[in-house]
PDB file of N, CA and C in Angstrom:
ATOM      1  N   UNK A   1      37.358  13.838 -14.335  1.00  0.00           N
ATOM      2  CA  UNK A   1      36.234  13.557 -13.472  1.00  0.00           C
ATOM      3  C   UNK A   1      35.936  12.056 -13.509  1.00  0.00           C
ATOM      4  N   UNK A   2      35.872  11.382 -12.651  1.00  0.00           N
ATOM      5  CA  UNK A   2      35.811  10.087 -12.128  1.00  0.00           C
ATOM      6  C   UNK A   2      34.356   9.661 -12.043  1.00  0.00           C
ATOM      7  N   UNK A   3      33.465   9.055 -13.014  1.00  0.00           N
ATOM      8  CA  UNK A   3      31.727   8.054 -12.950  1.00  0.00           C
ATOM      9  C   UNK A   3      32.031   7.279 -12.125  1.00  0.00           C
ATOM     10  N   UNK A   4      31.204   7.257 -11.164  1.00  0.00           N
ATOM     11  CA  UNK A   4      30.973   6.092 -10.131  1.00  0.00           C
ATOM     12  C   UNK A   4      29.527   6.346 -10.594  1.00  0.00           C
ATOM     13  N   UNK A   5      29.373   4.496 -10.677  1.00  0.00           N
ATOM     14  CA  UNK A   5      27.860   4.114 -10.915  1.00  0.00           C
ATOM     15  C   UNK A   5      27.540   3.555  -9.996  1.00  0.00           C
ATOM     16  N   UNK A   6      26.328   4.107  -9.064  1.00  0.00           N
ATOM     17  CA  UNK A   6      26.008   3.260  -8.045  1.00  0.00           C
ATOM     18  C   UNK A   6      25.259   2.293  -8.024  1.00  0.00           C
ATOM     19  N   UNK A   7      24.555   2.122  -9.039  1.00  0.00           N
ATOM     20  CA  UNK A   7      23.770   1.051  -9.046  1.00  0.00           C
ATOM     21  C   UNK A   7      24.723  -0.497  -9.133  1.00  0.00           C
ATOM     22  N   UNK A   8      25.987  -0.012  -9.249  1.00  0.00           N
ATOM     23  CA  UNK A   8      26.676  -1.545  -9.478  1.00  0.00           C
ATOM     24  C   UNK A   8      27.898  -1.468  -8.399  1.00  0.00           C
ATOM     25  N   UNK A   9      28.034  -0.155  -7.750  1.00  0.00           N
ATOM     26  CA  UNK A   9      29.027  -0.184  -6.997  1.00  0.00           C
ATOM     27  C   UNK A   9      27.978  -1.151  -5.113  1.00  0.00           C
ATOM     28  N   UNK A  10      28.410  -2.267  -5.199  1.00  0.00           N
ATOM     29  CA  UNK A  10      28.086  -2.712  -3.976  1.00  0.00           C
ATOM     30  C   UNK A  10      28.283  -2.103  -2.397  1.00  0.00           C
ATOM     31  N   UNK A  11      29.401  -1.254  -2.188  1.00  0.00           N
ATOM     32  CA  UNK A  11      29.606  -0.652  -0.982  1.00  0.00           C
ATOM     33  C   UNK A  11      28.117   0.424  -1.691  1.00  0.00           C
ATOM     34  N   UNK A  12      27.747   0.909  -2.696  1.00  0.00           N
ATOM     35  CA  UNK A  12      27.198   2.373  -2.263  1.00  0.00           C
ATOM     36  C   UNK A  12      25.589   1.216  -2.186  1.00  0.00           C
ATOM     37  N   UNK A  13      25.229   0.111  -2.961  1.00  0.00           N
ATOM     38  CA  UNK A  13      24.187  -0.307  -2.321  1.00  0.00           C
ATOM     39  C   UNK A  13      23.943  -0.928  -1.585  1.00  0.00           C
ATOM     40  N   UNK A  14      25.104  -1.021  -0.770  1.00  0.00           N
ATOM     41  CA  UNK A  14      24.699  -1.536   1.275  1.00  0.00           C
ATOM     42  C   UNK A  14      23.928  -0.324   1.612  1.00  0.00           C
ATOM     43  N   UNK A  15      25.252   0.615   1.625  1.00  0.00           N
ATOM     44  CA  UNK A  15      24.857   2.124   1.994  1.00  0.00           C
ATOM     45  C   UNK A  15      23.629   2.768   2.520  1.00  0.00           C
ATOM     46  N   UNK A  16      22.822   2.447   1.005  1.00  0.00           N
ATOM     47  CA  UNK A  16      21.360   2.607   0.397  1.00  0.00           C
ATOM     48  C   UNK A  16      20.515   1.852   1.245  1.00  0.00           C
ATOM     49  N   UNK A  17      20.469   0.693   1.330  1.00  0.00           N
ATOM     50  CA  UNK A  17      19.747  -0.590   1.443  1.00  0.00           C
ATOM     51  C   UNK A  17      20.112  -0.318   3.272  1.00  0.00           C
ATOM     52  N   UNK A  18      21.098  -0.227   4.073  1.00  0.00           N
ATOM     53  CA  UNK A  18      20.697   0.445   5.592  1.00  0.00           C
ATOM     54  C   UNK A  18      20.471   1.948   5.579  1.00  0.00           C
ATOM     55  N   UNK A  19      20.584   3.036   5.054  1.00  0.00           N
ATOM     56  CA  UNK A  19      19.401   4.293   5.073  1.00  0.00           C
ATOM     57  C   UNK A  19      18.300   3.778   5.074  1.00  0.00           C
ATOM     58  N   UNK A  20      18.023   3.236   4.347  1.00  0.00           N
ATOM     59  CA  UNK A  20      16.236   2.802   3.963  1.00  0.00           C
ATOM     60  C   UNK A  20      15.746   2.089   4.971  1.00  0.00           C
ATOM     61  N   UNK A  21      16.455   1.130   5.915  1.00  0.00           N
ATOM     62  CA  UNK A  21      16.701   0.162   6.814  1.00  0.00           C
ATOM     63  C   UNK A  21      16.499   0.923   7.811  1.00  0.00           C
ATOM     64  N   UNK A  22      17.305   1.951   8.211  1.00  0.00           N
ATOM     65  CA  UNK A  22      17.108   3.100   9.429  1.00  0.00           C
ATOM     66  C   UNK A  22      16.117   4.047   9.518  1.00  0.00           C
ATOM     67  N   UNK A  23      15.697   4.385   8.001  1.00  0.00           N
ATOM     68  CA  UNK A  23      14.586   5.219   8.049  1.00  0.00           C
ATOM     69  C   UNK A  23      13.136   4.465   8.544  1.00  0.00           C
ATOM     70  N   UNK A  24      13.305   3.058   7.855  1.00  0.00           N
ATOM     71  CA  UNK A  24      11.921   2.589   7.947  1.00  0.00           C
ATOM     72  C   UNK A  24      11.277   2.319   9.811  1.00  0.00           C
ATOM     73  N   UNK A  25      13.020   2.153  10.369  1.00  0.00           N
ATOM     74  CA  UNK A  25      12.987   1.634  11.944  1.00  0.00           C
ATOM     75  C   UNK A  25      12.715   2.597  12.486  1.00  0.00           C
ATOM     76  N   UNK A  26      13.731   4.132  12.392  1.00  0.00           N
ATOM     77  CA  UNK A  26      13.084   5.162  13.012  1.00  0.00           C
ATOM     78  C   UNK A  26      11.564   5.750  12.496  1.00  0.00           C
ATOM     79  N   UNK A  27      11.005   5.612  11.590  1.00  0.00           N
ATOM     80  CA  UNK A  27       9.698   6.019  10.964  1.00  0.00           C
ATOM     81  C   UNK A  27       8.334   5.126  12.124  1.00  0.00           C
ATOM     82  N   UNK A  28       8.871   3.293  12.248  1.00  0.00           N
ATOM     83  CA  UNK A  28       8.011   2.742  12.936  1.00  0.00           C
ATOM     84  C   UNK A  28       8.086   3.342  14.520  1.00  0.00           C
ATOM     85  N   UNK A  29       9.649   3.634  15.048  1.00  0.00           N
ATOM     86  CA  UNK A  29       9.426   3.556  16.085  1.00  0.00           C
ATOM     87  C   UNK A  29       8.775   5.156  16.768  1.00  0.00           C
ATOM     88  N   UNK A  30       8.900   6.178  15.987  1.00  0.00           N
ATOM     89  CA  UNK A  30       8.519   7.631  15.891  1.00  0.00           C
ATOM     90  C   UNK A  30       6.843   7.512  15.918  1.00  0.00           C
ATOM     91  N   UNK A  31       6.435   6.433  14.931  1.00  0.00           N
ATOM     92  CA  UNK A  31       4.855   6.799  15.044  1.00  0.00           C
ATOM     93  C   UNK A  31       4.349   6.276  16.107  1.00  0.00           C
ATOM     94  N   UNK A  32       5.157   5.289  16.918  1.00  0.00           N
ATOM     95  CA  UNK A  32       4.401   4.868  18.049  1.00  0.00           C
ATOM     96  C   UNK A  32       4.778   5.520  19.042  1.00  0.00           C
ATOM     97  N   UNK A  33       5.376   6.564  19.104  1.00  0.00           N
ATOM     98  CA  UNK A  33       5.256   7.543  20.281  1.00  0.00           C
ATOM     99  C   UNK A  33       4.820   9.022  20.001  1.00  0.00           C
ATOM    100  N   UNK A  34       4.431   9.186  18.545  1.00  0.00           N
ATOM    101  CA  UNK A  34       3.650  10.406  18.593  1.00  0.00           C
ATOM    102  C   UNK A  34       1.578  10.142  19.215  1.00  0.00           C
ATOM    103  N   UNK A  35       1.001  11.180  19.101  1.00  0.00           N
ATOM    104  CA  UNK A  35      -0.292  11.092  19.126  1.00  0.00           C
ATOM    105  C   UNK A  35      -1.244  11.932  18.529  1.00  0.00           C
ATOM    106  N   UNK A  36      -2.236  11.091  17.633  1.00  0.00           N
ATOM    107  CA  UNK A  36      -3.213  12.137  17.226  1.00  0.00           C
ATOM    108  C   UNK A  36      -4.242  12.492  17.418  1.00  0.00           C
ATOM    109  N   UNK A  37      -4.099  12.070  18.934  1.00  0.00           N
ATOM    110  CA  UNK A  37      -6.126  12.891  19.747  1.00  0.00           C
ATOM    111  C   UNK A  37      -6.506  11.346  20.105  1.00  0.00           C
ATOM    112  N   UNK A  38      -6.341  10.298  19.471  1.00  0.00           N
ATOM    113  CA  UNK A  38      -6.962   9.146  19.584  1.00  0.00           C
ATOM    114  C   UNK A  38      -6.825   8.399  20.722  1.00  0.00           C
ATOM    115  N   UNK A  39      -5.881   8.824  21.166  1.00  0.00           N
ATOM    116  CA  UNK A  39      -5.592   7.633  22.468  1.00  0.00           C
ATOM    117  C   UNK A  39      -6.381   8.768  23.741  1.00  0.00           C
ATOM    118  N   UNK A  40      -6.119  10.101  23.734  1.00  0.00           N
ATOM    119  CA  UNK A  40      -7.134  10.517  24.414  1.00  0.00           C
ATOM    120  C   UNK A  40      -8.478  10.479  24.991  1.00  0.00           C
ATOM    121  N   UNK A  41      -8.803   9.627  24.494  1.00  0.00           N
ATOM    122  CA  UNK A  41     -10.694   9.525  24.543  1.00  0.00           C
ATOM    123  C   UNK A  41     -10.848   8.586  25.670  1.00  0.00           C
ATOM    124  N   UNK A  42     -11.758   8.400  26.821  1.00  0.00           N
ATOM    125  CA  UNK A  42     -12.131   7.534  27.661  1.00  0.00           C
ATOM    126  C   UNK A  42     -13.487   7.002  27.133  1.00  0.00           C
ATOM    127  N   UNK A  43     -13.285   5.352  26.759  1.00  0.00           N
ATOM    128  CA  UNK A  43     -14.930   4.664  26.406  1.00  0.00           C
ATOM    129  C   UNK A  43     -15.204   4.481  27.640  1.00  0.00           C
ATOM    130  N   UNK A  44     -16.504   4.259  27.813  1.00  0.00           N
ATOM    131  CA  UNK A  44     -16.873   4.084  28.720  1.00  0.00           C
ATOM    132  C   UNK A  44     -17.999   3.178  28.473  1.00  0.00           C
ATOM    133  N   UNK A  45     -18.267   1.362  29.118  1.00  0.00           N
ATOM    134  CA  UNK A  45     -18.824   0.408  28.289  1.00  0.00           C
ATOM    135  C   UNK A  45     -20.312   0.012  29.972  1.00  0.00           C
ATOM    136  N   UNK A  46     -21.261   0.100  29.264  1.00  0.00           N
ATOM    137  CA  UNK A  46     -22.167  -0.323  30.892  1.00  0.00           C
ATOM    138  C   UNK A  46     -22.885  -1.245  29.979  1.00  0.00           C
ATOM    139  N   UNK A  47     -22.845  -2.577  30.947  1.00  0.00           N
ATOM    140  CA  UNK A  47     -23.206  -3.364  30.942  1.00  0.00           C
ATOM    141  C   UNK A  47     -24.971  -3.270  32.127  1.00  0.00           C
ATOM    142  N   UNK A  48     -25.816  -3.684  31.576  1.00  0.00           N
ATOM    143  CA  UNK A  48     -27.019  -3.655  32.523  1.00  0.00           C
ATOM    144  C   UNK A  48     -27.368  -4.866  32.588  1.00  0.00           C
ATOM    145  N   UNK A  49     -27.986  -5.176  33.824  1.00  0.00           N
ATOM    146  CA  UNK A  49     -28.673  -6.789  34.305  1.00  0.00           C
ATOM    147  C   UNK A  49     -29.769  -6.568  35.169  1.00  0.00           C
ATOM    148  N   UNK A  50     -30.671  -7.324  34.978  1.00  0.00           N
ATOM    149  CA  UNK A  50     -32.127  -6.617  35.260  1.00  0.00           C
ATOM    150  C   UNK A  50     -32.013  -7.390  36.518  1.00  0.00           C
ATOM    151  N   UNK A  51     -32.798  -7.166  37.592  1.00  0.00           N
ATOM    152  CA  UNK A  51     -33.002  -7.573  38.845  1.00  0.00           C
ATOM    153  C   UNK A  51     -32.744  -8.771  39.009  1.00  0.00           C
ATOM    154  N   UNK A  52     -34.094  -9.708  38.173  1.00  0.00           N
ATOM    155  CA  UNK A  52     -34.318 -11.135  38.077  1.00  0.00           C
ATOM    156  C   UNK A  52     -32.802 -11.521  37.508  1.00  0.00           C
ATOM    157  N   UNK A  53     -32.468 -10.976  37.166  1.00  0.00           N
ATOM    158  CA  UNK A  53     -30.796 -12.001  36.521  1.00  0.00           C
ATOM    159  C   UNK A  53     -29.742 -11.652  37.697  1.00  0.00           C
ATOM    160  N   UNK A  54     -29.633 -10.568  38.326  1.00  0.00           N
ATOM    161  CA  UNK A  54     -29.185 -10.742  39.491  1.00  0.00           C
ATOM    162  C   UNK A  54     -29.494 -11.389  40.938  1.00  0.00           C
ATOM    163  N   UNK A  55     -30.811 -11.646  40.645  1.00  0.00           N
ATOM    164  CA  UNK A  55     -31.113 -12.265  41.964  1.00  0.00           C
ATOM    165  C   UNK A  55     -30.782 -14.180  41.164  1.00  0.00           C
ATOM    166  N   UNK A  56     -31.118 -14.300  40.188  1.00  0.00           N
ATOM    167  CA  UNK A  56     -30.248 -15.360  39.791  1.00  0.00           C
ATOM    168  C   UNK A  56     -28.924 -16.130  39.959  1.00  0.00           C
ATOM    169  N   UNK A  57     -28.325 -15.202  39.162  1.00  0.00           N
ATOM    170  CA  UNK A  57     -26.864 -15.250  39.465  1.00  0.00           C
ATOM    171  C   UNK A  57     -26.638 -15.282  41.036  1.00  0.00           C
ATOM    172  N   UNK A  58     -27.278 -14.542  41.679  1.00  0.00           N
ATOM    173  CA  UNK A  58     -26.683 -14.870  43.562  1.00  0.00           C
ATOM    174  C   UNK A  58     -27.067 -16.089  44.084  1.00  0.00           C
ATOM    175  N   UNK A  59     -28.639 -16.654  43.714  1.00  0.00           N
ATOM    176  CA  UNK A  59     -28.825 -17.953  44.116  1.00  0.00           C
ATOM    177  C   UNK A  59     -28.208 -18.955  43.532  1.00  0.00           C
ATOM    178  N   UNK A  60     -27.381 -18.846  42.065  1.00  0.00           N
ATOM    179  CA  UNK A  60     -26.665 -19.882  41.731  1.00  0.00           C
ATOM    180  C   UNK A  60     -25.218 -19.664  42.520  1.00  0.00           C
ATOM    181  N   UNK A  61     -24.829 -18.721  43.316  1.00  0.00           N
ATOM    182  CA  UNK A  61     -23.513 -18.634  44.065  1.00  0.00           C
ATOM    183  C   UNK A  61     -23.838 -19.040  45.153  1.00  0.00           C
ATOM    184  N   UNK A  62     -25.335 -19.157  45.968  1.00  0.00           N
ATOM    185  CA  UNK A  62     -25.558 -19.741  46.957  1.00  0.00           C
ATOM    186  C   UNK A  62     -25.584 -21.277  47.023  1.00  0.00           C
ATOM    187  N   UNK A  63     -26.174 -21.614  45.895  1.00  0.00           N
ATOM    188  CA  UNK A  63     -26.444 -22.784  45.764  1.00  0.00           C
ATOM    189  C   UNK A  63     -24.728 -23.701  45.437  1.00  0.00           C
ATOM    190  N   UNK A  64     -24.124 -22.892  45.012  1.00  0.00           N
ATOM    191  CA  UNK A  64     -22.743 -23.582  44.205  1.00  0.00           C
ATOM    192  C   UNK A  64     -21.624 -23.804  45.848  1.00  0.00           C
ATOM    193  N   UNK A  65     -22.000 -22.862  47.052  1.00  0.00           N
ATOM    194  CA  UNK A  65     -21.001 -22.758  48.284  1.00  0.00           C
ATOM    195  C   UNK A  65     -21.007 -21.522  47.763  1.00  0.00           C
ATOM    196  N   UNK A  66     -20.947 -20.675  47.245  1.00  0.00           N
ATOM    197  CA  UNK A  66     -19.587 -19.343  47.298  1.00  0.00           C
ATOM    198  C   UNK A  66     -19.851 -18.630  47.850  1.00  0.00           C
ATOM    199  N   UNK A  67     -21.285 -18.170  48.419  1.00  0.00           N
ATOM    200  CA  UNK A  67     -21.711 -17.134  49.455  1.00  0.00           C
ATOM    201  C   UNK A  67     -22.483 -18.309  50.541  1.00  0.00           C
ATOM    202  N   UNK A  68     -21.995 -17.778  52.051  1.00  0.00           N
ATOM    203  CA  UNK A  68     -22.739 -18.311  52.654  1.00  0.00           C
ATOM    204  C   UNK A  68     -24.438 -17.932  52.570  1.00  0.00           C
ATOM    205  N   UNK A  69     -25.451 -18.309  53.508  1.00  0.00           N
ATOM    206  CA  UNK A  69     -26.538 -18.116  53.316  1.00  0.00           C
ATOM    207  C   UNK A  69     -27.154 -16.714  54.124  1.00  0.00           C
ATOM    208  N   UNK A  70     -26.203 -16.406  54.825  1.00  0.00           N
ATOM    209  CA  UNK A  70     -25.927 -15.029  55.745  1.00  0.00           C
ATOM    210  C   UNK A  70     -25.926 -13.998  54.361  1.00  0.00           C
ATOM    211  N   UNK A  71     -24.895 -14.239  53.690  1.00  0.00           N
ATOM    212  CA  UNK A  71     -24.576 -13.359  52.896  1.00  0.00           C
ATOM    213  C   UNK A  71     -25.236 -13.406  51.438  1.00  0.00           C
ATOM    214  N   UNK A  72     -25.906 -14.674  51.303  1.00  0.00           N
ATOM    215  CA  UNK A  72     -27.172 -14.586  50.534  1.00  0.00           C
ATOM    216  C   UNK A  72     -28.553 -13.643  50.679  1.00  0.00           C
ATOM    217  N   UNK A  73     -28.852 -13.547  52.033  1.00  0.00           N
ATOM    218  CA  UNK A  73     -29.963 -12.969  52.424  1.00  0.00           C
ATOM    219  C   UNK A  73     -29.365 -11.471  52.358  1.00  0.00           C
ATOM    220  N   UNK A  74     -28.294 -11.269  52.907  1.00  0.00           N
ATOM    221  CA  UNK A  74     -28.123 -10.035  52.927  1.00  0.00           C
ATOM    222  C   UNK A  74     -28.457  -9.013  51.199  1.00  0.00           C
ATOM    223  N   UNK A  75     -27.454  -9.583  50.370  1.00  0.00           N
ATOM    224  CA  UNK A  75     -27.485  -9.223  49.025  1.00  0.00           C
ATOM    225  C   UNK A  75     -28.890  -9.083  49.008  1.00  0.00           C
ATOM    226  N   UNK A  76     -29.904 -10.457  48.625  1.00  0.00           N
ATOM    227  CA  UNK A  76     -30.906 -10.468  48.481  1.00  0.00           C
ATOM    228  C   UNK A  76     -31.707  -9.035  48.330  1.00  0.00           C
ATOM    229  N   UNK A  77     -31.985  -9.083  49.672  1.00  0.00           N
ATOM    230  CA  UNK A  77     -32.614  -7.397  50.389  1.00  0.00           C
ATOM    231  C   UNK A  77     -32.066  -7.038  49.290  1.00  0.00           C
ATOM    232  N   UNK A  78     -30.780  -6.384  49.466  1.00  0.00           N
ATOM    233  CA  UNK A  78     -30.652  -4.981  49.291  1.00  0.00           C
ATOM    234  C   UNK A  78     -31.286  -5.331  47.280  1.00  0.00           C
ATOM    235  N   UNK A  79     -30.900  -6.428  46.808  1.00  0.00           N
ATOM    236  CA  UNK A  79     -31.595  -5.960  45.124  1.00  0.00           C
ATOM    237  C   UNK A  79     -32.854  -5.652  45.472  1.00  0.00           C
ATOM    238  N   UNK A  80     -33.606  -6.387  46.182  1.00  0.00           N
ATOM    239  CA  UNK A  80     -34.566  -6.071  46.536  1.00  0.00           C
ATOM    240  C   UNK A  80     -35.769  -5.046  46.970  1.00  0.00           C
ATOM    241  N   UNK A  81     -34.559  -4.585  47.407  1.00  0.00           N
ATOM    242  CA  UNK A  81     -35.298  -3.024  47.783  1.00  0.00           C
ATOM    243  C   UNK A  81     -34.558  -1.716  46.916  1.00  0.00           C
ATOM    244  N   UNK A  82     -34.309  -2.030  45.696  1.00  0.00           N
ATOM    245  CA  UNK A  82     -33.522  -1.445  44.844  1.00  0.00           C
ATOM    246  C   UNK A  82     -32.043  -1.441  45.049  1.00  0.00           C
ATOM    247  N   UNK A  83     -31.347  -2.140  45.583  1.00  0.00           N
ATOM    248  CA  UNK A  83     -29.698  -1.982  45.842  1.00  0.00           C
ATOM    249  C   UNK A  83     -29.570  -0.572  46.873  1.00  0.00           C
TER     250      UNK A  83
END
């Protein structure tokens, strides 16, 4: 019966050293395509802005060019009369 020691035989610790190499690659690339409920969930994030900060923000777009003054008044109203 023939001892092969692997700890010193170099072909058997390549061997070793890519198993471990393949396991660790297929292990990363396996968990990023399983799922555990988590990616399921929809957040859902609301942001609120009170009247006065919207009627703000529109007169600084009027004032800057970006809405004409047509389309200033229009907006206006409608916060105005509740959107």
């Amino acid at each position: 019966m023939t001892y092969i020691n692997k700890a010193r035989d170099p072909q058997m610790k390549q061997q070793g050293i890519a198993n471990l190499i393949g396991g660790l690659v297929l292990s990363v690339a396996f968990s990023g395509c399983l799922s555990f409920g988590g990616g399921d969930e929809n957040i859902q994030q609301t942001k609120t802005t009170t009247t006065g900060q919207e009627l703000m923000d529109l007169k600084a777009a009027y004032d800057k060019g970006i809405i004409s003054e047509r389309e200033y008044n229009q907006q206006r109203e409608k916060l105005l009369k509740g959107k």
